[in-house]
N, C-alpha and C. Protein backbone atom coordinates (compact mmCIF):
# COMPACT_ATOMS: atom_id res chain seq x y z
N UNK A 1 0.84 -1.18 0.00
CA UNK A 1 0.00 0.00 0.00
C UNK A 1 0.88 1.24 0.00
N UNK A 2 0.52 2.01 -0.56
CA UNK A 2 1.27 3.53 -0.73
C UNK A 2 0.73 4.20 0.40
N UNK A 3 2.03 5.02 0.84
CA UNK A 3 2.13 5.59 1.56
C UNK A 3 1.45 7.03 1.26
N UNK A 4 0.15 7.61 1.56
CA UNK A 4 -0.73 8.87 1.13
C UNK A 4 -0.04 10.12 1.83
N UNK A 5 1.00 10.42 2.37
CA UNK A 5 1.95 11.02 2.92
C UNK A 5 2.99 11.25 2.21
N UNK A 6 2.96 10.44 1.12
CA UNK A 6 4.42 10.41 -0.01
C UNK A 6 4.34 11.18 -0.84
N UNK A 7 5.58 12.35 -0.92
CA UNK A 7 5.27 13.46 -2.00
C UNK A 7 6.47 13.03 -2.63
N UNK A 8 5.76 12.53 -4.50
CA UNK A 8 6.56 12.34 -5.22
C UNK A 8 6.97 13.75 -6.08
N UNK A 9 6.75 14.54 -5.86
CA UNK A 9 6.61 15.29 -6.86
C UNK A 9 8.26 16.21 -6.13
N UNK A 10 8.31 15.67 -4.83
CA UNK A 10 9.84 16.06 -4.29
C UNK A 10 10.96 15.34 -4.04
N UNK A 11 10.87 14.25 -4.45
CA UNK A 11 11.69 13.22 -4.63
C UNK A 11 11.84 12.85 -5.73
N UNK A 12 10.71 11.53 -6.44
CA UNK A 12 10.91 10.98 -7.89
C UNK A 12 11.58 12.01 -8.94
N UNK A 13 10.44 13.06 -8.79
CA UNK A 13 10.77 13.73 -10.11
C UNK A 13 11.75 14.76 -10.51
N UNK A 14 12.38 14.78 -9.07
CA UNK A 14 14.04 15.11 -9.18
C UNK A 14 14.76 14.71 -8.88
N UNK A 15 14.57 13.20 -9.33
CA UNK A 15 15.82 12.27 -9.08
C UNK A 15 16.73 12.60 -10.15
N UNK A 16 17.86 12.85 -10.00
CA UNK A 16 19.00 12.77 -11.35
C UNK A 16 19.26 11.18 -11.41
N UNK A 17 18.78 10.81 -12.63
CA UNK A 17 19.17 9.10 -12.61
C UNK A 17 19.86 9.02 -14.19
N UNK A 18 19.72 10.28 -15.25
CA UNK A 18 20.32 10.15 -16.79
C UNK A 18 19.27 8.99 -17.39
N UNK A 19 18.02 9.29 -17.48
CA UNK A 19 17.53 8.50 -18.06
C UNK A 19 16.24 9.49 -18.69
N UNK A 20 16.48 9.54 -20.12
CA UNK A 20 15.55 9.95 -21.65
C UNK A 20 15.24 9.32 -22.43
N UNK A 21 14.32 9.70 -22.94
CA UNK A 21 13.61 9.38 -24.68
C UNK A 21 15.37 9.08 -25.40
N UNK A 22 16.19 9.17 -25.60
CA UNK A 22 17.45 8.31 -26.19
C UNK A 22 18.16 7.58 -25.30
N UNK A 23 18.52 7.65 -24.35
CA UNK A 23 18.91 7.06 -23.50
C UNK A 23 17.94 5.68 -23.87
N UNK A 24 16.81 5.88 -23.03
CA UNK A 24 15.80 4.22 -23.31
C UNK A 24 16.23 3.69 -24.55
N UNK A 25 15.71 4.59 -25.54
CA UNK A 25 15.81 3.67 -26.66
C UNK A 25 17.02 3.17 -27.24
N UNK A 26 18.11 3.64 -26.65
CA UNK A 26 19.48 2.64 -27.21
C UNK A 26 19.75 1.92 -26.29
N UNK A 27 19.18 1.67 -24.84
CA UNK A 27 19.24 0.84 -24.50
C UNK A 27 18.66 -0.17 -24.80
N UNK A 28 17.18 -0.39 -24.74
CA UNK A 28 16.44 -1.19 -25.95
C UNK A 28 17.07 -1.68 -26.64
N UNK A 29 17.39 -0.62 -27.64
CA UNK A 29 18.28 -1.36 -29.14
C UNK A 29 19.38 -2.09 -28.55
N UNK A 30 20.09 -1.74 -27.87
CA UNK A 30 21.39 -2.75 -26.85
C UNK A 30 20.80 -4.04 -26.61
N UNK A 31 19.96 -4.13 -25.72
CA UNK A 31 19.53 -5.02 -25.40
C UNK A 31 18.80 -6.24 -26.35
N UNK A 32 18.00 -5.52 -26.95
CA UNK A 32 17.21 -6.63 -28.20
C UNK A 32 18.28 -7.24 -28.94
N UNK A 33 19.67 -6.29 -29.66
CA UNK A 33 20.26 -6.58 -30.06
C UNK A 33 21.34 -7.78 -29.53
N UNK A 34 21.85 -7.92 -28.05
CA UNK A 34 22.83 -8.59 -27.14
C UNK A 34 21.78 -9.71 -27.23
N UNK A 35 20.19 -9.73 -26.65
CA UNK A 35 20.02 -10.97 -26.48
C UNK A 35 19.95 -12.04 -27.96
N UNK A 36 19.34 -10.75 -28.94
CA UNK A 36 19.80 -12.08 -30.21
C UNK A 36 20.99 -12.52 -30.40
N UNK A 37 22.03 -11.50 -30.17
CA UNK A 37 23.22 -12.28 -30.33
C UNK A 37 23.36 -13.26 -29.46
N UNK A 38 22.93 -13.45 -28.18
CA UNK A 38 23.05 -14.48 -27.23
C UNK A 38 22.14 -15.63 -27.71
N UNK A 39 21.12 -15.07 -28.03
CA UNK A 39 20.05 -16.70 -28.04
C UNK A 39 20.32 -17.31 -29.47
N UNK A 40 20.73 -16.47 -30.76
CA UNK A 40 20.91 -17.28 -32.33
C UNK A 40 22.47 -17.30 -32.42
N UNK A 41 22.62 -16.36 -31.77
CA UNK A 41 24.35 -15.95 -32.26
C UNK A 41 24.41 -15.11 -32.69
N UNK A 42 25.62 -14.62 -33.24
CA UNK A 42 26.17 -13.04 -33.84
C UNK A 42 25.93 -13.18 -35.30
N UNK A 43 25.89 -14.25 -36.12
CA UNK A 43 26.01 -14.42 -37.70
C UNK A 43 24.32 -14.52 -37.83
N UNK A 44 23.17 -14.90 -37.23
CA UNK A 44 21.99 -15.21 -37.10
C UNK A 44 21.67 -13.71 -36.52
N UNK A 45 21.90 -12.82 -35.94
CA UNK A 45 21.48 -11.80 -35.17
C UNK A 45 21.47 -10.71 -36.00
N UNK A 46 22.94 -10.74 -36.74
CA UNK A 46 22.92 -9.88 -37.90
C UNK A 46 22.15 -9.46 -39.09
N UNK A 47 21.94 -11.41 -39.44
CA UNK A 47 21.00 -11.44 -40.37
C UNK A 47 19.29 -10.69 -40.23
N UNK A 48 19.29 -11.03 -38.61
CA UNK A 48 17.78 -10.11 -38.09
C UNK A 48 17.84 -8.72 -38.51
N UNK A 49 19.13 -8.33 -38.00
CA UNK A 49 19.18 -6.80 -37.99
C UNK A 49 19.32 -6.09 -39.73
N UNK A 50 20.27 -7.15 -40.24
CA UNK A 50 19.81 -6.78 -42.00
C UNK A 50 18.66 -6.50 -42.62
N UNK A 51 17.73 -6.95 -42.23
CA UNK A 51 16.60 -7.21 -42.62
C UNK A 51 15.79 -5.90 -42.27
N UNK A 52 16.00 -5.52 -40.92
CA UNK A 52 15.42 -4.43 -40.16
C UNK A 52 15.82 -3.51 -40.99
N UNK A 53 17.33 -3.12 -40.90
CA UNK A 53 18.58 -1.92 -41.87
C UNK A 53 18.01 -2.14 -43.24
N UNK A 54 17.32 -3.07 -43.79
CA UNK A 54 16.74 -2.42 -45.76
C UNK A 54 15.98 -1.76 -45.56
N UNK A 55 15.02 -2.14 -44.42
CA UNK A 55 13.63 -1.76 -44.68
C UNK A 55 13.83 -0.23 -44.10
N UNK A 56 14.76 0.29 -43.16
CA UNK A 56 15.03 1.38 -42.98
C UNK A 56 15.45 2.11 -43.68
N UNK A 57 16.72 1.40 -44.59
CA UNK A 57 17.13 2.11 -46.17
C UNK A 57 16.52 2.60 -47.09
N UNK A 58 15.11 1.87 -46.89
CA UNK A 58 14.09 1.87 -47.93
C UNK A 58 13.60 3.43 -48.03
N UNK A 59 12.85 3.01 -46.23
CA UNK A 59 12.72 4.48 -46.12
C UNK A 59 13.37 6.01 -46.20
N UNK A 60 14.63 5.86 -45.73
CA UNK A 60 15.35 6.81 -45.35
C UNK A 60 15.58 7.13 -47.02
N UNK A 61 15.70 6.24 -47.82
CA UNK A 61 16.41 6.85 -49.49
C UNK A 61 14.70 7.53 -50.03
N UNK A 62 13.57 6.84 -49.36
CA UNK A 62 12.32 7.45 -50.15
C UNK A 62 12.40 8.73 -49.41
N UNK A 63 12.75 8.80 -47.81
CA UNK A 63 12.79 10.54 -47.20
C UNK A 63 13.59 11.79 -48.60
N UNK A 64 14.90 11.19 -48.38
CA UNK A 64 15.87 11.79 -49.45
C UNK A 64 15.04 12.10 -51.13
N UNK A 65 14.82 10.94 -51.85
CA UNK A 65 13.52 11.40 -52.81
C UNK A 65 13.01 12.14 -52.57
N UNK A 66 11.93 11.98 -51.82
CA UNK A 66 10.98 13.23 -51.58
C UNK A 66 12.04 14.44 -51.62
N UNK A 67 12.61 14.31 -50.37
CA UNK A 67 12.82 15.88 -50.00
C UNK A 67 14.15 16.63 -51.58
N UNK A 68 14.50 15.77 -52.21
CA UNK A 68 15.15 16.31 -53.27
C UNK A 68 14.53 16.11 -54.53
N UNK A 69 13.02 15.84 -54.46
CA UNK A 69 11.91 16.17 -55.33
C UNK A 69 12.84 15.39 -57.09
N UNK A 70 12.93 13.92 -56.36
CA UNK A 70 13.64 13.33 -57.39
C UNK A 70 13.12 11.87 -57.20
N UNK A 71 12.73 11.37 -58.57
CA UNK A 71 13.17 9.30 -58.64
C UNK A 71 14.02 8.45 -57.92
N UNK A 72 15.56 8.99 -58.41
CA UNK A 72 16.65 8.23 -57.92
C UNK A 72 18.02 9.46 -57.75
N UNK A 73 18.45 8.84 -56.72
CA UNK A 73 19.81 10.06 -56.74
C UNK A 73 20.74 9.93 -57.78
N UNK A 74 21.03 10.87 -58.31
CA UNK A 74 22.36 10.81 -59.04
C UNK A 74 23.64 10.28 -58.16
N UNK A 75 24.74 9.10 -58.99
CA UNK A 75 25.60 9.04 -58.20
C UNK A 75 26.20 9.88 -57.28
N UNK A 76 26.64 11.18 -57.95
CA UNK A 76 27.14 11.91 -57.58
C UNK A 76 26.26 12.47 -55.98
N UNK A 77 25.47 12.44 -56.16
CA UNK A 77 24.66 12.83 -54.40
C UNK A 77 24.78 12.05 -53.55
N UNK A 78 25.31 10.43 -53.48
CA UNK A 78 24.77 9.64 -52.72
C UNK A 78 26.36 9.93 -51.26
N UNK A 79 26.90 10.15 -51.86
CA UNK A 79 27.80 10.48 -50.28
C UNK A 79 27.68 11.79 -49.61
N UNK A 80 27.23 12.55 -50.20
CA UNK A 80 26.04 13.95 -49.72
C UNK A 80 25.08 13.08 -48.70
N UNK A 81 24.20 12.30 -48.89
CA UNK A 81 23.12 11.79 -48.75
C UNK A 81 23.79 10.74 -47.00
N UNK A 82 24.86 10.31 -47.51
CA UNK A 82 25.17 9.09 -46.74
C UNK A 82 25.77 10.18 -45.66
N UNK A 83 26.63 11.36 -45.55
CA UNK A 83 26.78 11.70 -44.59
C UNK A 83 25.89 12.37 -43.93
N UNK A 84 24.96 13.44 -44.66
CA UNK A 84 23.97 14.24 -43.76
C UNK A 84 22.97 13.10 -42.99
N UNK A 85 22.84 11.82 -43.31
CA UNK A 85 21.98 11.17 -42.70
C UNK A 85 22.47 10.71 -41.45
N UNK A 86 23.62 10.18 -41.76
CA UNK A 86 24.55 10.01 -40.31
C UNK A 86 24.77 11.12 -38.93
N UNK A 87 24.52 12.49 -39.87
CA UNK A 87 24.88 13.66 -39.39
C UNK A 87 23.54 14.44 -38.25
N UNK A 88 22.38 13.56 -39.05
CA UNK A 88 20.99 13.84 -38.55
C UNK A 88 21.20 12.89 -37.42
N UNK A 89 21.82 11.54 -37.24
CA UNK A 89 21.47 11.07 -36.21
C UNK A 89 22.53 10.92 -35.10
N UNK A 90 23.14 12.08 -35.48
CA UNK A 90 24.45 11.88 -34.61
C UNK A 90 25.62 11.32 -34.75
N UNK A 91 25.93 11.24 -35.71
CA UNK A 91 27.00 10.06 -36.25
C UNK A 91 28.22 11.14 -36.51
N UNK A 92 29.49 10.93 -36.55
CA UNK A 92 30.42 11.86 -37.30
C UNK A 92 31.34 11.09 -38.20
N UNK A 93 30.23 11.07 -39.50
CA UNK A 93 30.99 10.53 -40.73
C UNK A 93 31.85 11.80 -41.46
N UNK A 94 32.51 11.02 -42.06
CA UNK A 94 33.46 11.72 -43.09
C UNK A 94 34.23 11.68 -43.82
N UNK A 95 34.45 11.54 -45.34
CA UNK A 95 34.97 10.96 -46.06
C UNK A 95 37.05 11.31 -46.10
N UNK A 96 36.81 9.68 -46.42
CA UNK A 96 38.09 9.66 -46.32
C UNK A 96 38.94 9.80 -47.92
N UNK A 97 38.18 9.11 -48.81
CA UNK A 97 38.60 8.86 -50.03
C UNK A 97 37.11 8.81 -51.15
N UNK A 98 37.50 9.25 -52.43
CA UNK A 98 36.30 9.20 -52.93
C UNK A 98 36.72 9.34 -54.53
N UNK A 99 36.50 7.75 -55.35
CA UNK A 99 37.02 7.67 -56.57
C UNK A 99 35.53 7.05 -57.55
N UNK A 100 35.63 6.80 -58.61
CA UNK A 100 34.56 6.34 -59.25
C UNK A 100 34.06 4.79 -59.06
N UNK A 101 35.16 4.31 -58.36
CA UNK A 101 35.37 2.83 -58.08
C UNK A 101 34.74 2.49 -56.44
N UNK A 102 35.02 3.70 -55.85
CA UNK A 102 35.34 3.54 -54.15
C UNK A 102 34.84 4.49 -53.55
N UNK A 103 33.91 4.42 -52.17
CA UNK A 103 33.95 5.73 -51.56
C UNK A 103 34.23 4.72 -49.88
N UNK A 104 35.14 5.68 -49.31
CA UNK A 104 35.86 5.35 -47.71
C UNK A 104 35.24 6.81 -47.22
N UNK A 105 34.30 5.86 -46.27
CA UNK A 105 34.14 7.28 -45.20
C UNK A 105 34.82 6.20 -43.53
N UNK A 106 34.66 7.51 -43.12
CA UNK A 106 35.00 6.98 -41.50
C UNK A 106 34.42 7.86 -40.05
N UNK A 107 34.24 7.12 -39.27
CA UNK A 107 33.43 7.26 -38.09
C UNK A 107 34.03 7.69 -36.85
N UNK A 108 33.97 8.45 -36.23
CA UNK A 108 34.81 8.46 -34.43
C UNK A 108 33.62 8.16 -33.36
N UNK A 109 32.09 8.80 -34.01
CA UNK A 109 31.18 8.47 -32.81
C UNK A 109 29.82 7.79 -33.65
N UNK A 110 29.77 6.82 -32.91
CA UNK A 110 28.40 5.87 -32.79
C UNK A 110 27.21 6.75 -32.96
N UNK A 111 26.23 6.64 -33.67
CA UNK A 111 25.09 6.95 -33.35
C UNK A 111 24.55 6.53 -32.52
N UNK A 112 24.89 4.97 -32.09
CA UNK A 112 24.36 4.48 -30.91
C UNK A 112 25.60 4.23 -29.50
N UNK A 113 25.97 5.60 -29.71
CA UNK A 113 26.60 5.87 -28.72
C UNK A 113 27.47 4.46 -28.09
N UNK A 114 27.60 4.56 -26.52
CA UNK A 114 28.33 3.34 -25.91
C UNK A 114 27.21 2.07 -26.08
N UNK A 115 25.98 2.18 -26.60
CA UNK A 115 25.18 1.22 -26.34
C UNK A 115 26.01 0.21 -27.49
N UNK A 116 26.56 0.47 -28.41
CA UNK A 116 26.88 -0.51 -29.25
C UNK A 116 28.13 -1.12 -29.26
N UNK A 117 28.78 -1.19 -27.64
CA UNK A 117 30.09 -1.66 -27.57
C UNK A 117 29.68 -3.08 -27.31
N UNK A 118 30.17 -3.95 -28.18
CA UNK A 118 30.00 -5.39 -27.77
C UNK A 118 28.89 -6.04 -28.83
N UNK A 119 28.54 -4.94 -29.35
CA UNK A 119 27.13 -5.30 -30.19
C UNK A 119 27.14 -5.23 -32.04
N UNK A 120 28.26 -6.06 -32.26
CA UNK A 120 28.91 -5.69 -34.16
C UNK A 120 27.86 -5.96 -35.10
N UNK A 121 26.26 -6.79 -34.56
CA UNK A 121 25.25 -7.30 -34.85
C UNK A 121 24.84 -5.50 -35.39
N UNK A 122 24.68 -4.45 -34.32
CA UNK A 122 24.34 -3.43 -34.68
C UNK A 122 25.04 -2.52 -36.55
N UNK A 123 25.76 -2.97 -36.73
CA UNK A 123 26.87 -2.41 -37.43
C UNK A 123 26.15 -2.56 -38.78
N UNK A 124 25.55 -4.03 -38.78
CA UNK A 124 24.64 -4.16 -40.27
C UNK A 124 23.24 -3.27 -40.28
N UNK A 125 23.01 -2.39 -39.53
CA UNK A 125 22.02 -1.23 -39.43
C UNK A 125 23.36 -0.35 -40.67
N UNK A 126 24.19 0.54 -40.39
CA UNK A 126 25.10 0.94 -41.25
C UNK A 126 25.28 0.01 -42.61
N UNK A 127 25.54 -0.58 -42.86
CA UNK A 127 25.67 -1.68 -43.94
C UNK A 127 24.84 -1.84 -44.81
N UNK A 128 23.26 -1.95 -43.93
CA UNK A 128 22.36 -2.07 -45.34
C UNK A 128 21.59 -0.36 -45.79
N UNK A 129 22.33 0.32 -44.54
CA UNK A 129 21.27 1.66 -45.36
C UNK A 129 22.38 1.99 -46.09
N UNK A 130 23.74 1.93 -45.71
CA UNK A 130 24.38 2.55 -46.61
C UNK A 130 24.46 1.64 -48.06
N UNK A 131 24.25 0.39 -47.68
CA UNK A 131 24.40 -0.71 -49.35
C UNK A 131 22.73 -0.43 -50.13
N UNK A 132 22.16 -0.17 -49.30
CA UNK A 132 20.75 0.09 -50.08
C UNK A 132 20.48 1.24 -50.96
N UNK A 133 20.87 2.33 -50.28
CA UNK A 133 20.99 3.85 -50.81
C UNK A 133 22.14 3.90 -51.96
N UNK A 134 23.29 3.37 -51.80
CA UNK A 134 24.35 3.19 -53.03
C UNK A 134 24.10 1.97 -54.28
N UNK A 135 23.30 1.15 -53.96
CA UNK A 135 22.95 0.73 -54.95
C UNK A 135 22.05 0.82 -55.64
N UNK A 136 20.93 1.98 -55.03
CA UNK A 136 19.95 2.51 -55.73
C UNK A 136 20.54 3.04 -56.75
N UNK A 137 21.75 4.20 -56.44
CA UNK A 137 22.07 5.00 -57.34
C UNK A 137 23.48 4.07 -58.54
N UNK A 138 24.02 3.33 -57.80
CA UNK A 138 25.23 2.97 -58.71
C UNK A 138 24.31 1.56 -59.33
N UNK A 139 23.55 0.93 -58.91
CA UNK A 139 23.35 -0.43 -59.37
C UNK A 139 23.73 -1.47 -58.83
N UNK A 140 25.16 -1.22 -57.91
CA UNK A 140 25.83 -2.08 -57.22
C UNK A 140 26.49 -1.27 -56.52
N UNK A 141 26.47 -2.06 -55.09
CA UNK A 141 28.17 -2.19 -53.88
C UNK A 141 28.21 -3.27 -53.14
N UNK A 142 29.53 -3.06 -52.80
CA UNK A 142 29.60 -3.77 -51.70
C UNK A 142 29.99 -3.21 -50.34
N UNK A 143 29.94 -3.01 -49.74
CA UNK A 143 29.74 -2.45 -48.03
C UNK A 143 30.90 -3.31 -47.18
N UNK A 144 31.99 -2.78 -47.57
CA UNK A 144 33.37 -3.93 -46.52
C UNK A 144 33.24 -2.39 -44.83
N UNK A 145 33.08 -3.02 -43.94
CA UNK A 145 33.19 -2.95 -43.08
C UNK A 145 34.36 -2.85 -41.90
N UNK A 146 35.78 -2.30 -42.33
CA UNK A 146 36.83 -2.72 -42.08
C UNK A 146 37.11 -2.49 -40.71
N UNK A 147 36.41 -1.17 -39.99
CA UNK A 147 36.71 -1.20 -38.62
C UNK A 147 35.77 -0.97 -38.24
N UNK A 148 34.88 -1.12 -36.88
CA UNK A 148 33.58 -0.77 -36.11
C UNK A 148 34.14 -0.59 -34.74
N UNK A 149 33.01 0.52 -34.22
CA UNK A 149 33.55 0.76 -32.68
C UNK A 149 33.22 -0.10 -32.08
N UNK A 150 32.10 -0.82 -32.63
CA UNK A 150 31.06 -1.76 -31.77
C UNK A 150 32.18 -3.39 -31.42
N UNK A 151 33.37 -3.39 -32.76
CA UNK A 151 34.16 -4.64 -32.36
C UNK A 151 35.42 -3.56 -31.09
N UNK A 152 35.44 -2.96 -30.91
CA UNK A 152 36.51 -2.20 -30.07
C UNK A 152 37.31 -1.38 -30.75
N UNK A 153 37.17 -0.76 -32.35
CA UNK A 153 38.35 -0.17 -32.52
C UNK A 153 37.95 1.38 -32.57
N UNK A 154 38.85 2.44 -32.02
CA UNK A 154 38.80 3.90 -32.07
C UNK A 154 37.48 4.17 -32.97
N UNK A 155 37.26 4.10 -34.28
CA UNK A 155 36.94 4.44 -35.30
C UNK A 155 36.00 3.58 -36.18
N UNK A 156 34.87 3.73 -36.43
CA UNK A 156 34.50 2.83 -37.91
C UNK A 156 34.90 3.09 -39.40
N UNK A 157 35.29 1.96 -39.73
CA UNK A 157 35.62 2.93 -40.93
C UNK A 157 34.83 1.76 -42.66
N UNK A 158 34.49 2.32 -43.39
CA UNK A 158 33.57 1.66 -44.11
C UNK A 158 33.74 2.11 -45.48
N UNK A 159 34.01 1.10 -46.27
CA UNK A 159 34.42 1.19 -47.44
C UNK A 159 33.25 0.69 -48.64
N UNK A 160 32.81 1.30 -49.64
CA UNK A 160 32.03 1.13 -50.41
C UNK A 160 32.30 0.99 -51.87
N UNK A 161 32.65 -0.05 -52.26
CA UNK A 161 32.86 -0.62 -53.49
C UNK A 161 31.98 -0.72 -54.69
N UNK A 162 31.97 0.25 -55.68
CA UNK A 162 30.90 0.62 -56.30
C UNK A 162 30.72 -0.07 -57.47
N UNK A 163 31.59 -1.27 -57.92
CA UNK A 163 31.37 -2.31 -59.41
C UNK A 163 32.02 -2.96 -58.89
N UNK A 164 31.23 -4.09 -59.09
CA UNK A 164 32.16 -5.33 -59.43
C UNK A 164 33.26 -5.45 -59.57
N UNK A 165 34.19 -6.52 -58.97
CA UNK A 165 35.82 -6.50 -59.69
C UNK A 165 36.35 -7.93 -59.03
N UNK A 166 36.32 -8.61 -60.29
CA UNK A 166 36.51 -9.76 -60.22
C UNK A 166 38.23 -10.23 -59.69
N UNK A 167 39.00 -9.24 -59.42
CA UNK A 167 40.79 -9.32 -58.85
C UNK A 167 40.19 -8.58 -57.16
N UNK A 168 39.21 -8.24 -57.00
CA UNK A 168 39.28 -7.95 -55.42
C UNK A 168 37.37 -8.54 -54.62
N UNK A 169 37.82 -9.45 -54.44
CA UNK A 169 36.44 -10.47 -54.02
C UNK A 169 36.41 -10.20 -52.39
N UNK A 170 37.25 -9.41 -52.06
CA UNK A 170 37.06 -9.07 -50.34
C UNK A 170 35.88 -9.10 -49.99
N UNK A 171 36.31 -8.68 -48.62
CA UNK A 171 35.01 -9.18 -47.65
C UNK A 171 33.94 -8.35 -47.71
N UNK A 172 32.88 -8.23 -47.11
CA UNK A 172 31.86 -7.15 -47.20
C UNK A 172 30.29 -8.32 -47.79
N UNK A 173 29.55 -6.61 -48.00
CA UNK A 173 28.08 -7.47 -48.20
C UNK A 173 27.85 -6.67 -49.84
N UNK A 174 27.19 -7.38 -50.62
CA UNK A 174 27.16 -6.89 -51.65
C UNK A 174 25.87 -6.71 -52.14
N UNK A 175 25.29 -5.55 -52.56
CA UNK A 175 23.80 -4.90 -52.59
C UNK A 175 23.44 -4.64 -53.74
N UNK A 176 22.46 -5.20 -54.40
CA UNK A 176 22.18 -4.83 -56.24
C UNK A 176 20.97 -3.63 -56.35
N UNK A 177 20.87 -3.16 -56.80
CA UNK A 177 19.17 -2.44 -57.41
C UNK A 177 18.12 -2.96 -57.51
N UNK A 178 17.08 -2.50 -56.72
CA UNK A 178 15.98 -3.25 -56.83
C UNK A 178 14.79 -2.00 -57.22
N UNK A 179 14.04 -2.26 -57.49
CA UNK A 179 12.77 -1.52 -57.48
C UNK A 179 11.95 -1.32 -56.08
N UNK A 180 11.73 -0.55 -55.75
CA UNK A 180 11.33 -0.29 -54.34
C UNK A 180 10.07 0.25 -54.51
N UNK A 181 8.74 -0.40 -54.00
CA UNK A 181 7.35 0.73 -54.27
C UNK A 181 6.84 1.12 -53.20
């Protein structure tokens, strides 16, 4: 039974405890994310989270349409596109290199902040919006993944391979054009 003597309104609701509308929700995302990796594994968890990251790509490249009152981006926009989106959610991308073959950007802060230390499952959220949105416009990439904060290193850093090339079969995920309605 509650105590009818209890004034929350001088206690609870000035508790300093660091807990918000982002805060929760990357914890959430932490969490949903750790236990799939715990209950399928990390190669099965990913695959969940791929799935989640198109359908977000989907959207986020139809936001970009709209708001640039266009079909499809011109190549030339899509690393415009790939950083201001990062940039909207907090991310600090920035290109490192940028050829007709290749675009290297790189990362110092998480969008999902410390929630994604331990969590590389998260990383294919990055992977498929960025492989979804670049292959809208090029037709093809592939999305090599070379460093993530989420495995422990300083920096993410993410390389986007824009054709085919049958002398460099490296690692990564590789994303074709689809029709999206």
């Amino acid at each position: 039974m509650i105590d009818p003597g209890y004034d929350t309104s001088t206690d609870v609701l000035h508790c300093d405890i660091g807990l918000d509308h982002d805060i929760f929700l990357r914890t959430l995302i932490r969490e949903l994310s750790g236990t799939l990796q715990d209950v399928v594994g990390l190669d099965e968890a990913a695959g969940f989270i791929s799935i989640v990251g198109r359908a977000v790509g989907e959207q986020i490249e139809r936001d970009y349409l709209d708001g640039l009152q266009t079909d499809r981006l011109a190549p030339g926009q899509v690393t415009g596109v790939l950083l201001d989106l990062k940039r909207r959610i907090h991310g600090d991308f920035h290109v490192v290199a940028e050829t007709k073959e290749m675009i290297v950007l790189e990362n110092h802060i998480c969008p999902f902040g410390r929630s994604v230390d331990g969590r590389p499952s998260l990383c294919m959220m990055t992977s498929n919006v960025f492989g979804h949105i670049a292959a809208q416009a090029y037709g093809y990439v592939r999305v090599e993944l070379q460093e993530t904060i989420a495995e422990g290193d300083a920096r993410c850093c993410v390389r986007l391979h824009l054709a085919p090339d049958a002398d460099d079969v490296g690692a990564g995920i590789e994303y074709f054009r689809r029709d999206v309605n």
